[in-house]
PDB file of N, CA and C in Angstrom:
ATOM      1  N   UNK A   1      77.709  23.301  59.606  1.00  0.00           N
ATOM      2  CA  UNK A   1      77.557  22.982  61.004  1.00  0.00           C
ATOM      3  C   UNK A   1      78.532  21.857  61.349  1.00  0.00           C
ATOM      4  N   UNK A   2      79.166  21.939  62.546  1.00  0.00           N
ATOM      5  CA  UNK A   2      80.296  20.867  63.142  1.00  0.00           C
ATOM      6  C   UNK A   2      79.429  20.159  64.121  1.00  0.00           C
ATOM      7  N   UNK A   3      79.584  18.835  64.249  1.00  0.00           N
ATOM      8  CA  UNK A   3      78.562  18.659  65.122  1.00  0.00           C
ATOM      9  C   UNK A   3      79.863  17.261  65.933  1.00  0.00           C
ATOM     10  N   UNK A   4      80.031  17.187  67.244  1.00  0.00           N
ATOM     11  CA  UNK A   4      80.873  16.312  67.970  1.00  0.00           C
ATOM     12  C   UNK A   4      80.318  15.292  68.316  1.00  0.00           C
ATOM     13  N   UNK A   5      80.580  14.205  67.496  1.00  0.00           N
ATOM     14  CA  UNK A   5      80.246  12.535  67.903  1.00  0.00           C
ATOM     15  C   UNK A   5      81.129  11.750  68.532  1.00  0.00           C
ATOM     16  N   UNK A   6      81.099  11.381  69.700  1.00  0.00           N
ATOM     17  CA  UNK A   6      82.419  10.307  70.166  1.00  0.00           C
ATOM     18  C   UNK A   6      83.652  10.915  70.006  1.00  0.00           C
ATOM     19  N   UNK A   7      83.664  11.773  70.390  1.00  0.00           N
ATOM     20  CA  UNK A   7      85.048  13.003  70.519  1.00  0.00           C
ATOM     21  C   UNK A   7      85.239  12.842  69.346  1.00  0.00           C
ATOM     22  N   UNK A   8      84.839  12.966  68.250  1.00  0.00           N
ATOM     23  CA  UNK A   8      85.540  13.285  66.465  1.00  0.00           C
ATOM     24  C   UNK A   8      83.967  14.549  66.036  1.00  0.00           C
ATOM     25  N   UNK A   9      84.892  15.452  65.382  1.00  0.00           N
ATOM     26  CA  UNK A   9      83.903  16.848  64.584  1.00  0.00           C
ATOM     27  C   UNK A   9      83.740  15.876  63.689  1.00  0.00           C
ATOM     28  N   UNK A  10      82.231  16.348  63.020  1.00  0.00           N
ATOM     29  CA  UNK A  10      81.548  15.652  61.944  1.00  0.00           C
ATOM     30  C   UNK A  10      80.883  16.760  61.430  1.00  0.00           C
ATOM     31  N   UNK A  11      81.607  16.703  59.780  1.00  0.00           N
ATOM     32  CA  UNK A  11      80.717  18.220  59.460  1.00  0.00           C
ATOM     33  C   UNK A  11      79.573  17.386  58.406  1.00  0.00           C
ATOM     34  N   UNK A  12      78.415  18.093  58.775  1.00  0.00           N
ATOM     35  CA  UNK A  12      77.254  18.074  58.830  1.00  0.00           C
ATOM     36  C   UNK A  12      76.589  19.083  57.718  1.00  0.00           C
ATOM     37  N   UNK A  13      75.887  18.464  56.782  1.00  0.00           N
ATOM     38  CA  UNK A  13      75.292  19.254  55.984  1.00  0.00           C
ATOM     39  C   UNK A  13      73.722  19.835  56.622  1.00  0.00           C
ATOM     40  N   UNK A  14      73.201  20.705  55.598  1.00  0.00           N
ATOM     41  CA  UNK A  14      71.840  21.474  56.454  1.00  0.00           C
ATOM     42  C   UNK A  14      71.071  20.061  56.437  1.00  0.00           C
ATOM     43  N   UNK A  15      69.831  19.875  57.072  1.00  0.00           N
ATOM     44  CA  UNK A  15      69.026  18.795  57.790  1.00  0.00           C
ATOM     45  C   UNK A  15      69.827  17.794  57.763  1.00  0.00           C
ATOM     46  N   UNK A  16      71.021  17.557  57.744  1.00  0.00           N
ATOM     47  CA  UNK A  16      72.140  16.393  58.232  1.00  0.00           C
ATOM     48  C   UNK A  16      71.565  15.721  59.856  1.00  0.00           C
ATOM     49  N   UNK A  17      71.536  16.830  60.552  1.00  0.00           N
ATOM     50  CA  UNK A  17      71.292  15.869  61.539  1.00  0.00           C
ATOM     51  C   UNK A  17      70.140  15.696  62.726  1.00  0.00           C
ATOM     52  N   UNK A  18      68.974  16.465  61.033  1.00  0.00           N
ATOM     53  CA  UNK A  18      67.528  15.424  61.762  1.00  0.00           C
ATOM     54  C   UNK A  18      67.895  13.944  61.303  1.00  0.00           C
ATOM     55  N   UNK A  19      68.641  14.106  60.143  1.00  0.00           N
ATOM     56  CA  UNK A  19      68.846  12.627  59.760  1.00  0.00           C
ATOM     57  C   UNK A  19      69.608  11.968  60.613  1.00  0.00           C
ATOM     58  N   UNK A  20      70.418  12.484  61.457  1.00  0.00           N
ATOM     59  CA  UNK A  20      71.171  11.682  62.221  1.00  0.00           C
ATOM     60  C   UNK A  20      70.664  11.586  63.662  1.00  0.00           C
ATOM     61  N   UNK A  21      69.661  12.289  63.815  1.00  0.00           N
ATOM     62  CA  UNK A  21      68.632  11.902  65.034  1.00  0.00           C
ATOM     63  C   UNK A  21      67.252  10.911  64.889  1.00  0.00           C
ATOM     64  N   UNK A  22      66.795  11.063  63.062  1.00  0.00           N
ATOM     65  CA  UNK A  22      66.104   9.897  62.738  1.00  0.00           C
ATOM     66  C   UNK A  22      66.221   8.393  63.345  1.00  0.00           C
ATOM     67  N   UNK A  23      67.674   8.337  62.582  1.00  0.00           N
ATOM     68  CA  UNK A  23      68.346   7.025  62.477  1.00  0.00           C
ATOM     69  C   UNK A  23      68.592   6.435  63.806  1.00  0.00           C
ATOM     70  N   UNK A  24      68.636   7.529  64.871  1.00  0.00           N
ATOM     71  CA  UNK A  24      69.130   7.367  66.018  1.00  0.00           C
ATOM     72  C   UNK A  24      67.652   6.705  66.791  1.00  0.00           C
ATOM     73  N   UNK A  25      66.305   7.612  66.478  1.00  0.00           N
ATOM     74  CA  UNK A  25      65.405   7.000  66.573  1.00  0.00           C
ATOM     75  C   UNK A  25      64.911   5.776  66.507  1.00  0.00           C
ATOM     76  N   UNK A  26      65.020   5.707  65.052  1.00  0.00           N
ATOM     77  CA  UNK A  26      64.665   3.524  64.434  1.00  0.00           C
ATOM     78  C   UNK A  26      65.413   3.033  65.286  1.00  0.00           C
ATOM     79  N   UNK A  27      67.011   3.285  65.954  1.00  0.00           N
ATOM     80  CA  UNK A  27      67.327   2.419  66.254  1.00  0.00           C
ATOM     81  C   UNK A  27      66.965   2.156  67.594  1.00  0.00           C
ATOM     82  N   UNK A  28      66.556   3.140  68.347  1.00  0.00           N
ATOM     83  CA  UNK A  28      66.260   3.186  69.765  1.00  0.00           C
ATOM     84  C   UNK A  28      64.808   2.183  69.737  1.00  0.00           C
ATOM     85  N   UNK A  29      63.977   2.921  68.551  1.00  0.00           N
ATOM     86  CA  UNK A  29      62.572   1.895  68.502  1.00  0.00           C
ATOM     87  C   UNK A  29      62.971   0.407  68.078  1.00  0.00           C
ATOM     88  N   UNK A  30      63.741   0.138  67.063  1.00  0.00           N
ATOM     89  CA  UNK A  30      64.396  -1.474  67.019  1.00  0.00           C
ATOM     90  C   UNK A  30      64.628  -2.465  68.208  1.00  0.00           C
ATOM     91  N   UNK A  31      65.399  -1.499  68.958  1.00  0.00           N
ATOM     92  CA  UNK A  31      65.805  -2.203  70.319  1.00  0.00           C
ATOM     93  C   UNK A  31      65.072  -2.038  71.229  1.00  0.00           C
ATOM     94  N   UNK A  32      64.056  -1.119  71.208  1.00  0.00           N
ATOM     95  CA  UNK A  32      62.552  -1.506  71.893  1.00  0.00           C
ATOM     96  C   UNK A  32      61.811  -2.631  71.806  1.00  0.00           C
ATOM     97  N   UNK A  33      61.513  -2.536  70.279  1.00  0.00           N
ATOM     98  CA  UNK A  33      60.696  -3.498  70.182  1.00  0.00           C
ATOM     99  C   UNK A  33      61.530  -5.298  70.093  1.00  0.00           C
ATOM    100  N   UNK A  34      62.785  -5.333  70.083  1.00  0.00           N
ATOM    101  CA  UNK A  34      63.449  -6.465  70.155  1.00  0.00           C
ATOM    102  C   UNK A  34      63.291  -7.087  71.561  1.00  0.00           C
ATOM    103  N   UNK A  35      63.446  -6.077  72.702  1.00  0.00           N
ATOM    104  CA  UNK A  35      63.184  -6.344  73.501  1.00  0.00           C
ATOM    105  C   UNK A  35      61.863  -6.670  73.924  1.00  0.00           C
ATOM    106  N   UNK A  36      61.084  -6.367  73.584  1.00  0.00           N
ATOM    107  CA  UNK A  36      59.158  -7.008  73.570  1.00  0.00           C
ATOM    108  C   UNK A  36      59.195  -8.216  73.034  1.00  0.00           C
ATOM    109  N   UNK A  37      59.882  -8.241  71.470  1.00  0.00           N
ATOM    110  CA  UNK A  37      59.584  -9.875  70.986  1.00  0.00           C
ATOM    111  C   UNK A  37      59.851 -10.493  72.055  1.00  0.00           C
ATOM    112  N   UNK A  38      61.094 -10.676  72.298  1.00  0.00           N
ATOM    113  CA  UNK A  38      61.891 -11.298  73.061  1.00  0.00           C
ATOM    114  C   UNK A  38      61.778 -11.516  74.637  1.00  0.00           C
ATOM    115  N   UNK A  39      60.754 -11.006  75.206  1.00  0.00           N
ATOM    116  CA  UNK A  39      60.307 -11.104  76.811  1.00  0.00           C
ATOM    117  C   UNK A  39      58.562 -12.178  76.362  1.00  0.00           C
ATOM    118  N   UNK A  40      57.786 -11.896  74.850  1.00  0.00           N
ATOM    119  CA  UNK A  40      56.623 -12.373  74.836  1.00  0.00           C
ATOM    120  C   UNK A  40      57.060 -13.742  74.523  1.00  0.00           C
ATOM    121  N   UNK A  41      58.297 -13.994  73.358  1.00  0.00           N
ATOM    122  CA  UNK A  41      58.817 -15.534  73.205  1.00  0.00           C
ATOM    123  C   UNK A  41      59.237 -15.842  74.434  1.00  0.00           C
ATOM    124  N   UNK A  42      60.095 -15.487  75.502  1.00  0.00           N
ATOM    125  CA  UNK A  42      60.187 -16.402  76.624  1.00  0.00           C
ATOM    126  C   UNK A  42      58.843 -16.262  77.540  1.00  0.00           C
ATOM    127  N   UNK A  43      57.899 -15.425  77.471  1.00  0.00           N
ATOM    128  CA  UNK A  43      56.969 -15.993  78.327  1.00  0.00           C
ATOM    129  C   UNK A  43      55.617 -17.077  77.766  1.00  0.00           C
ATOM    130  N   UNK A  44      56.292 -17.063  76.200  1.00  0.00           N
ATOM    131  CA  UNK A  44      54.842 -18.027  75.762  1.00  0.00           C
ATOM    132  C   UNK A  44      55.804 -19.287  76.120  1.00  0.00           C
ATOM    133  N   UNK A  45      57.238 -18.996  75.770  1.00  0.00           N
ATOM    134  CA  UNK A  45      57.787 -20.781  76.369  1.00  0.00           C
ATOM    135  C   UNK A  45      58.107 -21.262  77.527  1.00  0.00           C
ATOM    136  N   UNK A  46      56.984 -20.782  78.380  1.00  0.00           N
ATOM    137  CA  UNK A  46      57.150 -20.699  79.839  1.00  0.00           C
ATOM    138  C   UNK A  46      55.917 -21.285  80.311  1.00  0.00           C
ATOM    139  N   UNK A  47      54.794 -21.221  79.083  1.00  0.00           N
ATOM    140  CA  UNK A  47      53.919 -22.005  78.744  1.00  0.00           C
ATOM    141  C   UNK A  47      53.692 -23.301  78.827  1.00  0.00           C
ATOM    142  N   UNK A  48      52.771 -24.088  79.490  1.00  0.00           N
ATOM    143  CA  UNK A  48      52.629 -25.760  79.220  1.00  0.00           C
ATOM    144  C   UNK A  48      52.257 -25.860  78.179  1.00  0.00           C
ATOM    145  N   UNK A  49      52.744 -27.083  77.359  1.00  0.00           N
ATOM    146  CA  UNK A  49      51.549 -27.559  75.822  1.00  0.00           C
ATOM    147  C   UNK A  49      50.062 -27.499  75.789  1.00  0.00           C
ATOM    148  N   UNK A  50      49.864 -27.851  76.840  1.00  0.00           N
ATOM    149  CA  UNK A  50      48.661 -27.382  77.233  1.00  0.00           C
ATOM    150  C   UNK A  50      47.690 -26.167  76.939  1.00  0.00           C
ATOM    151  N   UNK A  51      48.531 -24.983  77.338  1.00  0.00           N
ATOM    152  CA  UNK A  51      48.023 -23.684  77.573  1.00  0.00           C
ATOM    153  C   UNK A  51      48.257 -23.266  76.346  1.00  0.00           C
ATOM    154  N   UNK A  52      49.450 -23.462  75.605  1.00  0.00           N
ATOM    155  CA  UNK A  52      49.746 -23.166  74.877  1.00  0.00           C
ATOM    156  C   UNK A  52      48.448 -23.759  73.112  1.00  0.00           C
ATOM    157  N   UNK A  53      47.976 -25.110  73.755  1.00  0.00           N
ATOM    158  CA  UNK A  53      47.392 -25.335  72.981  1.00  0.00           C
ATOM    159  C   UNK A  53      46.186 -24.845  72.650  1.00  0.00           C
ATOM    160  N   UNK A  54      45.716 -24.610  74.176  1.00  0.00           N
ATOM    161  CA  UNK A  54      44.502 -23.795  74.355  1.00  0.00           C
ATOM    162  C   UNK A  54      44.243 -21.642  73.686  1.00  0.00           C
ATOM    163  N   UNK A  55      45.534 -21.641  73.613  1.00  0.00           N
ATOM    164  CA  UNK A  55      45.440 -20.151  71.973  1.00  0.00           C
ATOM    165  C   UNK A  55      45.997 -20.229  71.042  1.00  0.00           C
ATOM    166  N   UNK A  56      46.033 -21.881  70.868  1.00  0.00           N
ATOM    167  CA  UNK A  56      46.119 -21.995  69.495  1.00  0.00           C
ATOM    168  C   UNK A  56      47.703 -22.349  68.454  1.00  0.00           C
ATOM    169  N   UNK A  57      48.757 -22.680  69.473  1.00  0.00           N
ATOM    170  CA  UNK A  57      50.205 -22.342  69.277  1.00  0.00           C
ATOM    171  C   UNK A  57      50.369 -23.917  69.518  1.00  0.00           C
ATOM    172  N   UNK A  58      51.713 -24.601  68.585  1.00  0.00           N
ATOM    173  CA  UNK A  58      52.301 -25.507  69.564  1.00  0.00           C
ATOM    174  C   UNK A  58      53.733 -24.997  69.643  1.00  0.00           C
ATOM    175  N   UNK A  59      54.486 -25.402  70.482  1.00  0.00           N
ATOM    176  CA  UNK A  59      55.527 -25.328  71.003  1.00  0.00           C
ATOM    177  C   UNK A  59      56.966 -24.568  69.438  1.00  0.00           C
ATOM    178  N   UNK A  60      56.764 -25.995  68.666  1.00  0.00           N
ATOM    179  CA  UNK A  60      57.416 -25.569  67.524  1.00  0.00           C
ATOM    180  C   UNK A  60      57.058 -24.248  66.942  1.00  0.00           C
ATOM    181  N   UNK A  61      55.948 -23.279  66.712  1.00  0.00           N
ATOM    182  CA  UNK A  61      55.683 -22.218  66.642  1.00  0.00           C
ATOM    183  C   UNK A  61      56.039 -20.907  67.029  1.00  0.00           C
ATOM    184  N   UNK A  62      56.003 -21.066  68.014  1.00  0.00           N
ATOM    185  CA  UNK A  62      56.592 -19.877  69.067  1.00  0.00           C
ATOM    186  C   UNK A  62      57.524 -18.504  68.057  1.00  0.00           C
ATOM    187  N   UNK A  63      58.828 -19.142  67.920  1.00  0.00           N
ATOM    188  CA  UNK A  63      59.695 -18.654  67.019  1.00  0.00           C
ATOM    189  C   UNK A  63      59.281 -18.204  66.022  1.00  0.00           C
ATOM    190  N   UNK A  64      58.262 -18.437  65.146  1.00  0.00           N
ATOM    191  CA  UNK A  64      57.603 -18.033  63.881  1.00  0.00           C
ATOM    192  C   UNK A  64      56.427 -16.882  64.233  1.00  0.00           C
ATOM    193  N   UNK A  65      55.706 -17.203  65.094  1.00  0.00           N
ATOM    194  CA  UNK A  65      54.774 -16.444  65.621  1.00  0.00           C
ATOM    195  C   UNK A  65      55.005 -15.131  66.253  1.00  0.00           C
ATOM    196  N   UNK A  66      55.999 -15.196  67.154  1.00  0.00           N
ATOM    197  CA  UNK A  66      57.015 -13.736  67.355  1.00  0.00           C
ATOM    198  C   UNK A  66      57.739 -13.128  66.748  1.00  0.00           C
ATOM    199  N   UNK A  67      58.565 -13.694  66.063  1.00  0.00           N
ATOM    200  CA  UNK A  67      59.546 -13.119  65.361  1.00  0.00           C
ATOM    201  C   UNK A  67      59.388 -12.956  63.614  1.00  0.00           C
ATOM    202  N   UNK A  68      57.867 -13.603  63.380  1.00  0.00           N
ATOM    203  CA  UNK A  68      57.596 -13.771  61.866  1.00  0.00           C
ATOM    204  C   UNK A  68      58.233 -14.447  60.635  1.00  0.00           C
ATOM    205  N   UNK A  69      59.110 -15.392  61.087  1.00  0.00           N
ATOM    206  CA  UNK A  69      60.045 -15.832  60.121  1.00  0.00           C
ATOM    207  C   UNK A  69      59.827 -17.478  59.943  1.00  0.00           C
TER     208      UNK A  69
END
């Protein structure tokens, strides 16, 4: 099977390109969910210390708590 990516033929072995619709998947879900971390970290730091203290977070946290690291 020839299959046309970005104007170049790509020959393609048999289930070649569920695999290349997989991959295409994770990445679509990656950049889904990057975009979620990343709207819940700016709205918890949009947060007073306050509020923030009140579920349990302080400020320095944030970053660890969303992003797990």
């Amino acid at each position: 099977m020839v299959v046309v990516v970005a104007n170049r033929a790509v020959e393609m072995r048999d289930g070649a390109s569920l695999d290349f619709f997989g991959q295409l998947s994770r990445i679509a879900s990656n950049v889904k969910t990057y975009a979620h971390r990343r709207r819940v970290e700016q709205r918890l730091q949009s947060l007073d210390d306050r509020m923030l203290a009140d579920i349990g977070l302080e400020r320095a946290d944030i970053r660890t708590y969303v992003w797990g690291r």
